[in-house]
Structures are given as C-alpha cells and as structure tokens.
PDB file of N, CA and C in Angstrom:
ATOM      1  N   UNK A   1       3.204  14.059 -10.088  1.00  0.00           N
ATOM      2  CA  UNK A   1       2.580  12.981  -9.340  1.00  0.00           C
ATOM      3  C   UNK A   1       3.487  12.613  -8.171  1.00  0.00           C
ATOM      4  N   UNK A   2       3.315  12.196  -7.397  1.00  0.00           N
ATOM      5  CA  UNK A   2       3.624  12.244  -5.595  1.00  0.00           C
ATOM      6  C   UNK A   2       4.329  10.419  -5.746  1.00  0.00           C
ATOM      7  N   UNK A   3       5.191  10.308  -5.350  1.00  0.00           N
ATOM      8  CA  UNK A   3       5.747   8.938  -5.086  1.00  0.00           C
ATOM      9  C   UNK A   3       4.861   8.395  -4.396  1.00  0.00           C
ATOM     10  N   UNK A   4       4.627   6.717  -4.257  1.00  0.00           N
ATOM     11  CA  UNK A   4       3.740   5.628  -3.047  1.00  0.00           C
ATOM     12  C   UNK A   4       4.275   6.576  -1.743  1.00  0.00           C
ATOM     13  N   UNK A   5       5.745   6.371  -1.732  1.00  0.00           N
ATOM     14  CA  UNK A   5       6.230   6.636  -0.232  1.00  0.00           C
ATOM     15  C   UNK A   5       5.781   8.205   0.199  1.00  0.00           C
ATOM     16  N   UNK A   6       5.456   9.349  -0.610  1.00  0.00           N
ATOM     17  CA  UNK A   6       5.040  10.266  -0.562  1.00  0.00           C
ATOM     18  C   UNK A   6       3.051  10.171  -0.101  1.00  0.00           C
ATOM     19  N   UNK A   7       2.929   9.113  -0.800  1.00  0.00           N
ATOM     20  CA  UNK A   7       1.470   9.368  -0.359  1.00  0.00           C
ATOM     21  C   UNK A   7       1.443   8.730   0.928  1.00  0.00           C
ATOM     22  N   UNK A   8       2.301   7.585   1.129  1.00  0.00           N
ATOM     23  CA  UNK A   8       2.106   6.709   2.253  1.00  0.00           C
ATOM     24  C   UNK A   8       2.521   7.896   3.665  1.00  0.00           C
ATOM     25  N   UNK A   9       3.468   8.411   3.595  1.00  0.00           N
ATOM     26  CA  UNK A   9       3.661   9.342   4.377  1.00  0.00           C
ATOM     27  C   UNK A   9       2.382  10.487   5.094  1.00  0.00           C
ATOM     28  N   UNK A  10       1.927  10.883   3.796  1.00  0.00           N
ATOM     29  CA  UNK A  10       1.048  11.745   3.956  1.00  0.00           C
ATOM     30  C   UNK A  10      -0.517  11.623   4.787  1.00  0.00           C
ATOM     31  N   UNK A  11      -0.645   9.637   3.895  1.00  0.00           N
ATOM     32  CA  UNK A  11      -1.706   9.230   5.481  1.00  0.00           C
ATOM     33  C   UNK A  11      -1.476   9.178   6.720  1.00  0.00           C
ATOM     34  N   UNK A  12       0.014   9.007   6.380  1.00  0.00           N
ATOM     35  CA  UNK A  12       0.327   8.438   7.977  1.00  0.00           C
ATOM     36  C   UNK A  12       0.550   9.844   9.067  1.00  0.00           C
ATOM     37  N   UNK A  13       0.775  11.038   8.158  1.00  0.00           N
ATOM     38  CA  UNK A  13       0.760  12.139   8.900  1.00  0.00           C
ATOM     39  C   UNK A  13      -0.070  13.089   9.193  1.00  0.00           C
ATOM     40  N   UNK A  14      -0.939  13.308   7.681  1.00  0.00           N
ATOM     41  CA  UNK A  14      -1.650  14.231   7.607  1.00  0.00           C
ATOM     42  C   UNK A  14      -3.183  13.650   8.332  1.00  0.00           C
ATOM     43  N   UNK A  15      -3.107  14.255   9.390  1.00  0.00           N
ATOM     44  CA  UNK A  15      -4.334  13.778  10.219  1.00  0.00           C
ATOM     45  C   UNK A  15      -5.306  13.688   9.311  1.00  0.00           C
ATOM     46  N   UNK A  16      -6.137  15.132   8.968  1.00  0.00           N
ATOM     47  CA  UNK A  16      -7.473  15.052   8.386  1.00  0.00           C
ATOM     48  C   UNK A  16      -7.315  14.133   6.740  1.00  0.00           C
ATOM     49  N   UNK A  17      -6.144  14.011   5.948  1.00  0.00           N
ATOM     50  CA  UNK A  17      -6.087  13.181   5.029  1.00  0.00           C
ATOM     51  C   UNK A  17      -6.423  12.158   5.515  1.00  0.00           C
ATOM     52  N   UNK A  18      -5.691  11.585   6.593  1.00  0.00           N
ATOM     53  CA  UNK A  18      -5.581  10.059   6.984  1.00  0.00           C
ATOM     54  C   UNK A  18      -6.484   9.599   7.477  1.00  0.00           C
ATOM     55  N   UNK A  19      -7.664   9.827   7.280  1.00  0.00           N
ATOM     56  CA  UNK A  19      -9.171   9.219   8.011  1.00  0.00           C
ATOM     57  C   UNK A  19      -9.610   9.112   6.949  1.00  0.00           C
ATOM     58  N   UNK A  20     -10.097   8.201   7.195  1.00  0.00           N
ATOM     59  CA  UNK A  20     -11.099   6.553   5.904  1.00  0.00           C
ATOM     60  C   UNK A  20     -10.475   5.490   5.889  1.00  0.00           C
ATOM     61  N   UNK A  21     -11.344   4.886   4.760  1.00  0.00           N
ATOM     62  CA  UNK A  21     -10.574   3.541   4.574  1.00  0.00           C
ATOM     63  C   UNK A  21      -9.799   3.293   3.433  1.00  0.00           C
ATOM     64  N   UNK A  22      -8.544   2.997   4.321  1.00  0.00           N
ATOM     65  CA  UNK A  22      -7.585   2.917   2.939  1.00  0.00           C
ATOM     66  C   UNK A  22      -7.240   1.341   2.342  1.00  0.00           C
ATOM     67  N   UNK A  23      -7.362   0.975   0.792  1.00  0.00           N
ATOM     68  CA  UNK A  23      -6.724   0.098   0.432  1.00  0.00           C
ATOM     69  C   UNK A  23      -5.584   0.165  -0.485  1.00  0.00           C
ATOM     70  N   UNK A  24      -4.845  -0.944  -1.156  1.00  0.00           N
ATOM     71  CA  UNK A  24      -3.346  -1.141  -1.454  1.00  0.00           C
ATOM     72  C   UNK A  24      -3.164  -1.838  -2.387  1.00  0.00           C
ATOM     73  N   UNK A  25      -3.562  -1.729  -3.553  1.00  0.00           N
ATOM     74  CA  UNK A  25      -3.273  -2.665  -4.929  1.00  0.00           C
ATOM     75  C   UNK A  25      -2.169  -3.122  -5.057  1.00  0.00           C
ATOM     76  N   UNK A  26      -1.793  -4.431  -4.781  1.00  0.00           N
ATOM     77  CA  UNK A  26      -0.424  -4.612  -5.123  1.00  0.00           C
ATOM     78  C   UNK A  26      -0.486  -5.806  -6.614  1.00  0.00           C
ATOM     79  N   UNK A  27       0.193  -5.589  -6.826  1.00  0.00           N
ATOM     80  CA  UNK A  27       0.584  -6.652  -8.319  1.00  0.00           C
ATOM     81  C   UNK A  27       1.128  -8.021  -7.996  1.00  0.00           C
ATOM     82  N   UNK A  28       0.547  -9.020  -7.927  1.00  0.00           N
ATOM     83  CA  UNK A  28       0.552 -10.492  -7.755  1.00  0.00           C
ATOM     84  C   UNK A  28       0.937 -11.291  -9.131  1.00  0.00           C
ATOM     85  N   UNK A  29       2.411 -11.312  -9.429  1.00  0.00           N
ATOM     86  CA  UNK A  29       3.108 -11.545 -10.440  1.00  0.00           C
ATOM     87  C   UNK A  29       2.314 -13.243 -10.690  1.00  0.00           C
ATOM     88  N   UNK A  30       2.055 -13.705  -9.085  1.00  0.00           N
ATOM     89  CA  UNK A  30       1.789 -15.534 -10.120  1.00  0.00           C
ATOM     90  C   UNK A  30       0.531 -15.114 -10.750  1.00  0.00           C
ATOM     91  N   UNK A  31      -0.691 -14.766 -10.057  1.00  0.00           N
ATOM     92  CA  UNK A  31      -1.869 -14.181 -10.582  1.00  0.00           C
ATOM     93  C   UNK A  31      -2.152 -13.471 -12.044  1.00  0.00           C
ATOM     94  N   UNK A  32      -1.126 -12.870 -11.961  1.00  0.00           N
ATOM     95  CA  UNK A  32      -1.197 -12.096 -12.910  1.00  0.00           C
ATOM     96  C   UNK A  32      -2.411 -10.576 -12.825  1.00  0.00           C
ATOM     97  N   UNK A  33      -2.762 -10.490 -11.744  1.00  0.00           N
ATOM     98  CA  UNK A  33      -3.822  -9.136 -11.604  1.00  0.00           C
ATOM     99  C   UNK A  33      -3.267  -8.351 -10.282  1.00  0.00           C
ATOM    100  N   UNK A  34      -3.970  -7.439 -10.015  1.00  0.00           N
ATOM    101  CA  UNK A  34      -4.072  -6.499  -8.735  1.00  0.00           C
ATOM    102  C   UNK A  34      -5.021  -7.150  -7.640  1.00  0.00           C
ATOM    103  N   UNK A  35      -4.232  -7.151  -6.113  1.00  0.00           N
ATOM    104  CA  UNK A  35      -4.783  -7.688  -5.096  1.00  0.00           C
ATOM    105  C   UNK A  35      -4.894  -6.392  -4.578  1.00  0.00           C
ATOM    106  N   UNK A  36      -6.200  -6.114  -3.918  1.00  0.00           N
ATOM    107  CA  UNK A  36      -6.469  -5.489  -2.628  1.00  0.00           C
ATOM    108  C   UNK A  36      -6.625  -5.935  -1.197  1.00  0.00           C
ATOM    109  N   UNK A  37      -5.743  -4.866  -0.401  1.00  0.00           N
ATOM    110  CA  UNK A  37      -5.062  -5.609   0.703  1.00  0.00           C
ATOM    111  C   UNK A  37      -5.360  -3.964   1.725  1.00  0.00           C
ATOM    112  N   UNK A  38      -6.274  -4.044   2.827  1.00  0.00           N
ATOM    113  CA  UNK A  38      -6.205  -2.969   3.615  1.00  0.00           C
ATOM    114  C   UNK A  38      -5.342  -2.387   4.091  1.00  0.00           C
ATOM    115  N   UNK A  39      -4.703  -0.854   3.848  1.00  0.00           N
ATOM    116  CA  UNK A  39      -3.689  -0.186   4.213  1.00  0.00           C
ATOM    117  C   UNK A  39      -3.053  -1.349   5.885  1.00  0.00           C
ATOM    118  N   UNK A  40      -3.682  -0.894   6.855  1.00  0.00           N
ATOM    119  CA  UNK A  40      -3.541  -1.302   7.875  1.00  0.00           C
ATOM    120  C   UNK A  40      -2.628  -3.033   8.069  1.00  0.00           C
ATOM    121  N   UNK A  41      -2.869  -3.968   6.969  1.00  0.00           N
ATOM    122  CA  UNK A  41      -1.933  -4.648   7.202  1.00  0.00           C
ATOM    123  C   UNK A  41      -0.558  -5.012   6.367  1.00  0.00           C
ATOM    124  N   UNK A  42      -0.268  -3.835   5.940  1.00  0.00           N
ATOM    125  CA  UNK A  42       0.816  -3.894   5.423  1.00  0.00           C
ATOM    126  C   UNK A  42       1.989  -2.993   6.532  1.00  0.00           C
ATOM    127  N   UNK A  43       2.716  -3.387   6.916  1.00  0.00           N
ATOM    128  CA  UNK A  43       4.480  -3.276   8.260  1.00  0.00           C
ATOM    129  C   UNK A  43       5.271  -2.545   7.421  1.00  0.00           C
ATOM    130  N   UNK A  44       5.194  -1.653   7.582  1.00  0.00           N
ATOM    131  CA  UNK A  44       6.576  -0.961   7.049  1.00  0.00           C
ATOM    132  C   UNK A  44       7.572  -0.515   8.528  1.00  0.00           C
ATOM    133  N   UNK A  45       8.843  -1.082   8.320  1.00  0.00           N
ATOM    134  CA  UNK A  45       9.653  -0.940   8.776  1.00  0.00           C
ATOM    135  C   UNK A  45      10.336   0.830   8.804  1.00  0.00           C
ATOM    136  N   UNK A  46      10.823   1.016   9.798  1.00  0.00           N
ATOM    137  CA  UNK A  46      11.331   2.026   9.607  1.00  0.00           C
ATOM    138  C   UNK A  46      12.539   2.110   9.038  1.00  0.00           C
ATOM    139  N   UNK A  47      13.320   3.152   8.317  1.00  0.00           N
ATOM    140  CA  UNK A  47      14.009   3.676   7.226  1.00  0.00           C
ATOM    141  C   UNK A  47      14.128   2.512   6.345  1.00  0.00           C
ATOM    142  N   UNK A  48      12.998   1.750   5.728  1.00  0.00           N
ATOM    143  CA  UNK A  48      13.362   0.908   4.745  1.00  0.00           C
ATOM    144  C   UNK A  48      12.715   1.382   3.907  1.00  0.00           C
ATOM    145  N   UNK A  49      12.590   1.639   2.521  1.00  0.00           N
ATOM    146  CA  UNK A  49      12.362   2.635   1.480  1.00  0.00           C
ATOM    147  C   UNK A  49      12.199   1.725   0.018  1.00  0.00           C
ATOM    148  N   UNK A  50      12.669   0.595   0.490  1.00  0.00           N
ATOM    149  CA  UNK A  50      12.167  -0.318  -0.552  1.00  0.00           C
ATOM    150  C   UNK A  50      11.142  -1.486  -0.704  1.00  0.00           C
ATOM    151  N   UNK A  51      10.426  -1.925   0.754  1.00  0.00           N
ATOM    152  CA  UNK A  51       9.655  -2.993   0.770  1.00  0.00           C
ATOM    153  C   UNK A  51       8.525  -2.688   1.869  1.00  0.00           C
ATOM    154  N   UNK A  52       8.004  -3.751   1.848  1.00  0.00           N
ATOM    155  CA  UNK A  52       7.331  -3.562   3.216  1.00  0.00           C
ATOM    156  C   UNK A  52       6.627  -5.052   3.099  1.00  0.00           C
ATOM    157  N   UNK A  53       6.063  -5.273   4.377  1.00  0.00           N
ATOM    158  CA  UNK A  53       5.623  -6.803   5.029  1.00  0.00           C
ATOM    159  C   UNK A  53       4.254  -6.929   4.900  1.00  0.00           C
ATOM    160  N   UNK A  54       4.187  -7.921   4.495  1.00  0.00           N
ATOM    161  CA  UNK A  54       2.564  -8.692   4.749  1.00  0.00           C
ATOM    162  C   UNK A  54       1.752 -10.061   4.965  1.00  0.00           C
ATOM    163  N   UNK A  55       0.928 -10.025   5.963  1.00  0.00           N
ATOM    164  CA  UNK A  55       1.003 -11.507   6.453  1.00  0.00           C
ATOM    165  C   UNK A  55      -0.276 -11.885   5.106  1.00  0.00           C
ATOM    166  N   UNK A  56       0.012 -12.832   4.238  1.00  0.00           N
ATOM    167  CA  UNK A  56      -1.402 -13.178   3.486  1.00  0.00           C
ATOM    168  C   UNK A  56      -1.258 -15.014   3.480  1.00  0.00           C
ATOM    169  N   UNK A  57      -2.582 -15.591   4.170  1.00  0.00           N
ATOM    170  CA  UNK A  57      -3.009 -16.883   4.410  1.00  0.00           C
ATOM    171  C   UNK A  57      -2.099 -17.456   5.137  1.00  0.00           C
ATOM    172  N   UNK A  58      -1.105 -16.778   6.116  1.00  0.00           N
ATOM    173  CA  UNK A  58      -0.452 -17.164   7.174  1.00  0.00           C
ATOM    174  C   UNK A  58       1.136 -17.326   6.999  1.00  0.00           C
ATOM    175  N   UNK A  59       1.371 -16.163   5.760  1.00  0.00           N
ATOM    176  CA  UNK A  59       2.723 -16.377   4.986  1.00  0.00           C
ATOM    177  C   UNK A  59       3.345 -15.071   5.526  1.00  0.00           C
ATOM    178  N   UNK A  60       4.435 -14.651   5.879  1.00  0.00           N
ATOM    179  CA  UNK A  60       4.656 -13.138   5.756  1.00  0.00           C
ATOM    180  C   UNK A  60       5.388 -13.203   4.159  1.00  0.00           C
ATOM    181  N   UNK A  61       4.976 -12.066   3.748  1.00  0.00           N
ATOM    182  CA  UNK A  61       5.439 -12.257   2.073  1.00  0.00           C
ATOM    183  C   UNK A  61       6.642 -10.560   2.182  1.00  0.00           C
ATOM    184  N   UNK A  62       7.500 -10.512   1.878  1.00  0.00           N
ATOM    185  CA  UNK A  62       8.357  -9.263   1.777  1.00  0.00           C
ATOM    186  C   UNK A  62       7.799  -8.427   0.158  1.00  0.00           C
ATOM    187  N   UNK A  63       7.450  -7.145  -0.215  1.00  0.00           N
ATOM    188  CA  UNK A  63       6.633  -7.081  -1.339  1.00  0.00           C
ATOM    189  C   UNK A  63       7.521  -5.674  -1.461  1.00  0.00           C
ATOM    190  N   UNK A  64       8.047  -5.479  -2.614  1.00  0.00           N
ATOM    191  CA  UNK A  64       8.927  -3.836  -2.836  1.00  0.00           C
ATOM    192  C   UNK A  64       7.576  -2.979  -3.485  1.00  0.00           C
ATOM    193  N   UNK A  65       7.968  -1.986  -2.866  1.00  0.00           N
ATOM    194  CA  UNK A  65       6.890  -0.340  -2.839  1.00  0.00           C
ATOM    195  C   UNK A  65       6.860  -0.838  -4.526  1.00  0.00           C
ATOM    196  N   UNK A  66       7.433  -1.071  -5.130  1.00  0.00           N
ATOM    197  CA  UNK A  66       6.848  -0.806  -7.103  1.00  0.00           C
ATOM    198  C   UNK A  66       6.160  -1.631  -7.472  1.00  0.00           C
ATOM    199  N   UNK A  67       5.660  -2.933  -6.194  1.00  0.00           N
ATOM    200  CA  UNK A  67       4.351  -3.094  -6.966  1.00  0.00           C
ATOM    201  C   UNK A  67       3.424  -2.792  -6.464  1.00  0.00           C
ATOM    202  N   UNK A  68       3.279  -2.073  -5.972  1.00  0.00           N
ATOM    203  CA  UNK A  68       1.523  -1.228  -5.442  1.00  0.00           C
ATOM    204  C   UNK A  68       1.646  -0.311  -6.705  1.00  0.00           C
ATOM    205  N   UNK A  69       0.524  -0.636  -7.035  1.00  0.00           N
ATOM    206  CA  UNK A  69      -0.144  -0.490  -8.478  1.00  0.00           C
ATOM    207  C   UNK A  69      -1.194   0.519  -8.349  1.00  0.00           C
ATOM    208  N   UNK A  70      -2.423   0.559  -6.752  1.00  0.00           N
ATOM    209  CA  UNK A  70      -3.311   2.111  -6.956  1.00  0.00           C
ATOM    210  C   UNK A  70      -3.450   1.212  -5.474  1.00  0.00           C
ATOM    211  N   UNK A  71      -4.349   3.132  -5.304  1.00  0.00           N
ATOM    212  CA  UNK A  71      -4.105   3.270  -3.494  1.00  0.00           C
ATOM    213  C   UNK A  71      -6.082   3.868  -3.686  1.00  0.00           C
ATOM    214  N   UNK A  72      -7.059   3.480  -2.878  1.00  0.00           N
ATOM    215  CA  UNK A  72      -8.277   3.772  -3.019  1.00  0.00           C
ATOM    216  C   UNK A  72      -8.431   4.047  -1.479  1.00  0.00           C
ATOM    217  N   UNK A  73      -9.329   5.588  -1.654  1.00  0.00           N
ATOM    218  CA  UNK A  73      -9.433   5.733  -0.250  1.00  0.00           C
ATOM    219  C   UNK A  73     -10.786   5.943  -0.563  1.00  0.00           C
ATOM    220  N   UNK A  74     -12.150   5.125   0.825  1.00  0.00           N
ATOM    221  CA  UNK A  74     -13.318   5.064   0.842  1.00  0.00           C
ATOM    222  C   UNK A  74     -13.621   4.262  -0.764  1.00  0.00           C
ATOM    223  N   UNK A  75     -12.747   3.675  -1.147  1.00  0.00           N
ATOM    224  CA  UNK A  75     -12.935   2.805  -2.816  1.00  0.00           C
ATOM    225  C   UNK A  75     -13.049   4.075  -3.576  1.00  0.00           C
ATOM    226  N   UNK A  76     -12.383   4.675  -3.955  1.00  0.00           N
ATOM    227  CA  UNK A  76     -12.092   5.542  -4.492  1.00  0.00           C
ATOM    228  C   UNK A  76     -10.656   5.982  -5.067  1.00  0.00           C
ATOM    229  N   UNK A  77     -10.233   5.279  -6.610  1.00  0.00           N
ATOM    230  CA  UNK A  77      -8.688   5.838  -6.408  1.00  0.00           C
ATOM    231  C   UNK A  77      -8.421   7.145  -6.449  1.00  0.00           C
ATOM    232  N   UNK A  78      -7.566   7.206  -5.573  1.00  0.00           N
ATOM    233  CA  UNK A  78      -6.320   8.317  -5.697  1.00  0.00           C
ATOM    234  C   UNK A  78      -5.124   8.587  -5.409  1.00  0.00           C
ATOM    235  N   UNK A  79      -4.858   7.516  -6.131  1.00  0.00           N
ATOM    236  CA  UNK A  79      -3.293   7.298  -6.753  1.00  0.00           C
ATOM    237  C   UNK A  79      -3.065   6.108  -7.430  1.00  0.00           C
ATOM    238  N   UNK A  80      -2.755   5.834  -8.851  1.00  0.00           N
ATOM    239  CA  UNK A  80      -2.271   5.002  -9.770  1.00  0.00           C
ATOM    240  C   UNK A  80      -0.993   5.411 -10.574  1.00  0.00           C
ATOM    241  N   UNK A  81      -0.544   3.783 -10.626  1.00  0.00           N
ATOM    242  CA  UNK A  81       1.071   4.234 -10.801  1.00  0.00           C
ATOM    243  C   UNK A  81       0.636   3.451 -12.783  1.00  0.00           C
TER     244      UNK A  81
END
C-alpha cells in the first residue's frame, strides 16, 4: 500500500491520475468521526512531510498527514489507511 504522501504526490503529478474530484478524510479528534474536506484546500508546504494547512470556519488549523484517514476520488475510495 502507497503512503498519503505517495498518493498525494501522484495527483499532484500524474496528469491523467490527477483529474477529478478529489476529497480528504481527515480524523477530527473533538468530533470523534471523519471530515471531508476537498483536496484543493488543504496547503502543503514544501519539504514539510509531516503536516499540512487548512483554513476551516475561518481558523487555519495545522493537521499531521496521519490523520487523513481515506482519500475518494469522484466519491469513490481509493485509499484508506
């Protein structure tokens, strides 16, 4: 099975992969469930390998790659951790 950062890579490179719509399960510890959050607004910084940024209800929240929980492309998973 392919690491997040392995798949994340792979949209971001592989042209004909990287067309649709991608979403981003991440794990919302107060919640207690999986949020879906469109690829597109999550910031990843370059050479940072452990987190990445997201603005949600006007917060930027810092969120580490281990909790994205499944990756659905066209709502479709393919990839669960």
């Amino acid at each position: 099975m392919e690491t997040i950062q392995q798949l994340l890579n792979r949209i971001r490179w592989d042209k004909e992969f990287g067309q649709g719509d991608f979403e981003v399960g991440i794990y919302d510890r107060i919640e207690d469930a999986v949020e879906f959050q469109p690829l597109e607004n999550l910031h990843m910084e370059k050479g940072n390998h452990f987190s990445f940024t997201i603005c949600v209800v006007g917060e930027v929240l810092t969120i580490p790659f281990h909790r994205i929980r499944e990756v659905r492309k066209n709502g479709e998973c393919i990839w669960k951790r």
